[in-house]
N, C-alpha and C. Protein backbone atom coordinates (compact mmCIF):
# COMPACT_ATOMS: atom_id res chain seq x y z
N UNK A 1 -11.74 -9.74 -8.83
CA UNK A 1 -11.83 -11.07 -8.24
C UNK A 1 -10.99 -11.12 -6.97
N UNK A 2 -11.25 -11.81 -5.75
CA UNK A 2 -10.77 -11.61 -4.51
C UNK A 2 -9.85 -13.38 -4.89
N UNK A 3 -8.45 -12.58 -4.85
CA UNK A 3 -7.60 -13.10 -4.76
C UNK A 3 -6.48 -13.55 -3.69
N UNK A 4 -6.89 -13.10 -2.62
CA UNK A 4 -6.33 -13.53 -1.58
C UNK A 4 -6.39 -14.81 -1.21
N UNK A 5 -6.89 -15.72 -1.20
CA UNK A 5 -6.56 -17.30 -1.01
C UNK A 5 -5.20 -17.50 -1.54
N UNK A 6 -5.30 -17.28 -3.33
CA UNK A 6 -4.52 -17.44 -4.30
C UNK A 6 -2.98 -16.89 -4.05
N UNK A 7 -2.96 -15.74 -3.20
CA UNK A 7 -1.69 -15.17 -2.98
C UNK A 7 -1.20 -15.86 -1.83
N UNK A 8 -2.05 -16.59 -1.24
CA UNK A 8 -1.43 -16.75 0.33
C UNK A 8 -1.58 -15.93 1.31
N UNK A 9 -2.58 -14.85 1.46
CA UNK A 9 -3.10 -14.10 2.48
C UNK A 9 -4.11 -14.30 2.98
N UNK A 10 -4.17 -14.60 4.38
CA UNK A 10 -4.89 -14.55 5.34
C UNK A 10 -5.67 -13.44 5.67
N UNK A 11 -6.76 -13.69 6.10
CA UNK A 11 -7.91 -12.02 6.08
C UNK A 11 -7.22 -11.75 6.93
N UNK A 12 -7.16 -12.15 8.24
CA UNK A 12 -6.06 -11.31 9.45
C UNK A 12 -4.88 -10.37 8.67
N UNK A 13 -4.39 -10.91 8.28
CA UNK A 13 -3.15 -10.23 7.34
C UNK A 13 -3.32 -8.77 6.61
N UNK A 14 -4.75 -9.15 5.90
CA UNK A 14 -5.13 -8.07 4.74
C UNK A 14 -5.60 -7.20 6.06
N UNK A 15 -6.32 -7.88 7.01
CA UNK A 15 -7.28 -6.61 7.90
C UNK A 15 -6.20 -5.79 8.59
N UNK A 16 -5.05 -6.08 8.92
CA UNK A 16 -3.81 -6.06 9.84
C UNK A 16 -3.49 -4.84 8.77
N UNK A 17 -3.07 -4.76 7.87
CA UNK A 17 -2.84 -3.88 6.73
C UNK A 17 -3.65 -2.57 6.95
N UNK A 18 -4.92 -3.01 6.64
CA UNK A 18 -6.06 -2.04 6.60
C UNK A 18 -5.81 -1.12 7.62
N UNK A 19 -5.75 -1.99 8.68
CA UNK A 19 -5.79 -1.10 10.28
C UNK A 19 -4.53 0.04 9.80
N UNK A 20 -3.25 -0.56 9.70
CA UNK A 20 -2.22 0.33 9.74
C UNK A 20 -2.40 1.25 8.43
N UNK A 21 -3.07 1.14 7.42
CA UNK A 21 -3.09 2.18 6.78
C UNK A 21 -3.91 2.87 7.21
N UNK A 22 -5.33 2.84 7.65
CA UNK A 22 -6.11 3.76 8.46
C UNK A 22 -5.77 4.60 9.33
N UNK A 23 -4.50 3.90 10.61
CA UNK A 23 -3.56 4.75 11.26
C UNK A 23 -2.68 5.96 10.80
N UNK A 24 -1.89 5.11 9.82
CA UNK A 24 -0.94 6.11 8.97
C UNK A 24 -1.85 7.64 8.44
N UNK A 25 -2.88 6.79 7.87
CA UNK A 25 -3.80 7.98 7.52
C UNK A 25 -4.11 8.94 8.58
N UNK A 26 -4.66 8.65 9.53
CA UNK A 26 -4.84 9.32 10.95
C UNK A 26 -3.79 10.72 11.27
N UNK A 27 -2.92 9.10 11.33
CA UNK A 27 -1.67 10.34 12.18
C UNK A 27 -1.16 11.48 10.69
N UNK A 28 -0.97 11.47 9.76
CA UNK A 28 -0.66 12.28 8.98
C UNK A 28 -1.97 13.20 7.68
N UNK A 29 -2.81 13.19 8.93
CA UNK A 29 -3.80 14.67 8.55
C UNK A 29 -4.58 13.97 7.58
N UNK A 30 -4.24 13.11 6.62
CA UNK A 30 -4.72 12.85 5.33
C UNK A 30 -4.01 11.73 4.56
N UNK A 31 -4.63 11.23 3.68
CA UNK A 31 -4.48 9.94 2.43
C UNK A 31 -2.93 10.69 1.57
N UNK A 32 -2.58 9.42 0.89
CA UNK A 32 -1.19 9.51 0.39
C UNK A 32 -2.16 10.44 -0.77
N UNK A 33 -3.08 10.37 -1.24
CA UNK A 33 -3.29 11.13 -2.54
C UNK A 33 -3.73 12.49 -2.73
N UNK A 34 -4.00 12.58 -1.42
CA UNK A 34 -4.56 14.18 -0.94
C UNK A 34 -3.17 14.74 -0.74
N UNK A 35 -2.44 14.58 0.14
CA UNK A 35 -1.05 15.12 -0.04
C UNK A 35 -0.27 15.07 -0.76
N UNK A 36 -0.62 14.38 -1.40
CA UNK A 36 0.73 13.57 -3.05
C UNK A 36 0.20 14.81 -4.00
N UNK A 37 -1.33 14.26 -4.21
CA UNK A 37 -1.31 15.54 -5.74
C UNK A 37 -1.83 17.01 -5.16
N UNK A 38 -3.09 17.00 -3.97
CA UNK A 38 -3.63 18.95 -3.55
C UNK A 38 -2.57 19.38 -3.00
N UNK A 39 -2.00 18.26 -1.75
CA UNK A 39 -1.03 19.40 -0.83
C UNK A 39 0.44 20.01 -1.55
N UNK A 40 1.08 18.77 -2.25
CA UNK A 40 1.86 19.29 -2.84
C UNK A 40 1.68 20.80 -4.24
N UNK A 41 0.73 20.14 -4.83
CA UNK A 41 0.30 21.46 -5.93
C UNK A 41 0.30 22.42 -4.88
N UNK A 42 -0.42 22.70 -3.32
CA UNK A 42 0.03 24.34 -2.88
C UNK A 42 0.60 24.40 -2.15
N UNK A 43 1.71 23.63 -2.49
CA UNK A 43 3.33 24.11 -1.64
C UNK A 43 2.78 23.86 -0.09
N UNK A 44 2.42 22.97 -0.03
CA UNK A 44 2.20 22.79 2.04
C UNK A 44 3.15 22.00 2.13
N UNK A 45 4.15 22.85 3.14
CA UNK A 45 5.43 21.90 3.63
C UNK A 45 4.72 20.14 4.22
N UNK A 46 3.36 20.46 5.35
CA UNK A 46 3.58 19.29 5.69
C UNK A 46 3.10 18.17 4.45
N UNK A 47 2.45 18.31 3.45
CA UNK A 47 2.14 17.40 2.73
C UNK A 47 3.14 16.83 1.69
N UNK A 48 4.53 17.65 1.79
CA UNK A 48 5.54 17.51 1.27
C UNK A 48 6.16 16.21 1.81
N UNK A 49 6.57 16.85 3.51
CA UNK A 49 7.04 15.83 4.26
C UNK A 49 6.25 14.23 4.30
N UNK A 50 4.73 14.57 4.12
CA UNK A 50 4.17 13.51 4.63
C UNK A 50 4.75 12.72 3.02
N UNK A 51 4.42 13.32 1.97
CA UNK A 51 5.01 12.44 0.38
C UNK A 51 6.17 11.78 0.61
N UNK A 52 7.18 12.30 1.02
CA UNK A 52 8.48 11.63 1.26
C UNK A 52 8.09 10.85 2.45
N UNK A 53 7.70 11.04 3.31
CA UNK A 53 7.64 9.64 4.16
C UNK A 53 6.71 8.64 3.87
N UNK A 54 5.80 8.87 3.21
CA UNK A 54 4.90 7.69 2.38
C UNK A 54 5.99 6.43 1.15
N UNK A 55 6.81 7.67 0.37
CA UNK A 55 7.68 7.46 -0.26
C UNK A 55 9.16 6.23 0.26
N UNK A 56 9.52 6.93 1.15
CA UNK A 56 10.48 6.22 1.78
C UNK A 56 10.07 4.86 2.89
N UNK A 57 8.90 4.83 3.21
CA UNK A 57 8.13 3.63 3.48
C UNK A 57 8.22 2.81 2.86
N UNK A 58 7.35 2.77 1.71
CA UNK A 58 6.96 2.18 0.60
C UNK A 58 8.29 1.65 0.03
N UNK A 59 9.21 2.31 -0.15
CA UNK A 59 10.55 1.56 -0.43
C UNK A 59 11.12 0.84 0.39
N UNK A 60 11.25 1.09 1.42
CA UNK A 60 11.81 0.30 3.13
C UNK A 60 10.68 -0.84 2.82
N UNK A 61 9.42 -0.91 2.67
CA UNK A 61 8.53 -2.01 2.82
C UNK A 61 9.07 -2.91 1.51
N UNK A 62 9.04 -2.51 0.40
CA UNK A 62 9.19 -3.30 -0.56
C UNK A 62 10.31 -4.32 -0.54
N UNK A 63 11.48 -3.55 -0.09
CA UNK A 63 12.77 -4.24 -0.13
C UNK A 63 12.70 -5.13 1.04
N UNK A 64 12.42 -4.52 2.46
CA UNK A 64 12.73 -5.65 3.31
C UNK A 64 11.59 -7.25 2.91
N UNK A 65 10.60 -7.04 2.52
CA UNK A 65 9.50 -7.90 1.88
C UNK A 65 9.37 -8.16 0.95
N UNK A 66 10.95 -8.81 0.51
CA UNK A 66 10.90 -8.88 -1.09
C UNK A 66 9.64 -9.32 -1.74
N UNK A 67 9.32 -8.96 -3.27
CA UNK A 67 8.17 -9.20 -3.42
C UNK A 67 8.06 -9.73 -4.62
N UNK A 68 9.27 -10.01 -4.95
CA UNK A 68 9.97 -11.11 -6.07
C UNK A 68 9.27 -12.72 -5.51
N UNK A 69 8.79 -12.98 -4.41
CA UNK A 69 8.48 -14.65 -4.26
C UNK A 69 7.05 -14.63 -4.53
N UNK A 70 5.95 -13.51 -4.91
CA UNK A 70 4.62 -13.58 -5.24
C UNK A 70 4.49 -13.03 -6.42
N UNK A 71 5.68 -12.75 -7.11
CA UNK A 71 4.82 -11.85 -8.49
C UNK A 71 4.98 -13.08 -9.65
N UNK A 72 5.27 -14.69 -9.54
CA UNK A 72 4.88 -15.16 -10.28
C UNK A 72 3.51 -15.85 -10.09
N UNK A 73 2.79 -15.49 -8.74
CA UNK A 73 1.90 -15.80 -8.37
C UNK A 73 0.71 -14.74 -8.87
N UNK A 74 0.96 -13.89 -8.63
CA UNK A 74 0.26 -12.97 -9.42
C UNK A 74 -0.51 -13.12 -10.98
N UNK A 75 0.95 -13.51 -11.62
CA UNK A 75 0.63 -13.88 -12.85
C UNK A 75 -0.10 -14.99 -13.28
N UNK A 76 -0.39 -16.10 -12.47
CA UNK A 76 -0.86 -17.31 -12.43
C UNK A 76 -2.31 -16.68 -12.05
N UNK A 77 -2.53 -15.96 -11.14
CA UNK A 77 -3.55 -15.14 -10.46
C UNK A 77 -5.05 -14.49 -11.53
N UNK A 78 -3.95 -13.99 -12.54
CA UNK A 78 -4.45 -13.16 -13.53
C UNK A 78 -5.50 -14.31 -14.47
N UNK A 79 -4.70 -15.01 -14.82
CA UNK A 79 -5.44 -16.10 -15.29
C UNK A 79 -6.66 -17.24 -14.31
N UNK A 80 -6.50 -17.47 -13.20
CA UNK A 80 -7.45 -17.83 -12.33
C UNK A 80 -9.09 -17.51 -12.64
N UNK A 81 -10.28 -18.29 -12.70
CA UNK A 81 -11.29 -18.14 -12.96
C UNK A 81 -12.20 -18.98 -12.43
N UNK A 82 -12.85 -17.91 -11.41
CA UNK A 82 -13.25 -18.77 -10.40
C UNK A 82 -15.06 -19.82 -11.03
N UNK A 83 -15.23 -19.27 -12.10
CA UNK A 83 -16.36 -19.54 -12.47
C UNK A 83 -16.31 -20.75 -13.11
């Protein structure tokens, strides 16, 4: 169910996202999951590096954007029925 109204996101917002993960993807050869589980299983330094910097993102993003002010929204979310 497309829950974005419900969270407070704007399509600009979600598309704004999209773009920069498409980038990220770009610039680092490949998807967090191609390097997370193939590259790492054969020891490719860069898919190593790219894991830890996906990694250390993802933490830098979480914290500066706390995400403690939507996860009771979420839960309200779950229950939502648009029918």
């Amino acid at each position: 169910a497309w829950v974005g109204p419900i969270l407070g996101l704007s399509a600009l917002r979600i598309g704004l996202a999209g773009i920069l993960v498409g980038a990220g993807t770009a610039m680092s050869n490949g998807c967090t999951s191609g390097h997370g589980i193939l590259g790492n299983a054969r020891f490719s330094i860069r898919s190593m590096v790219s894991t830890i910097i996906f990694m250390v993102s993802g933490i830098a993003t979480a914290t500066l954007f706390s995400t403690a002010s939507w996860r009771a929204t979420i839960s309200s979310a779950d229950k939502f029925q648009p029918w």
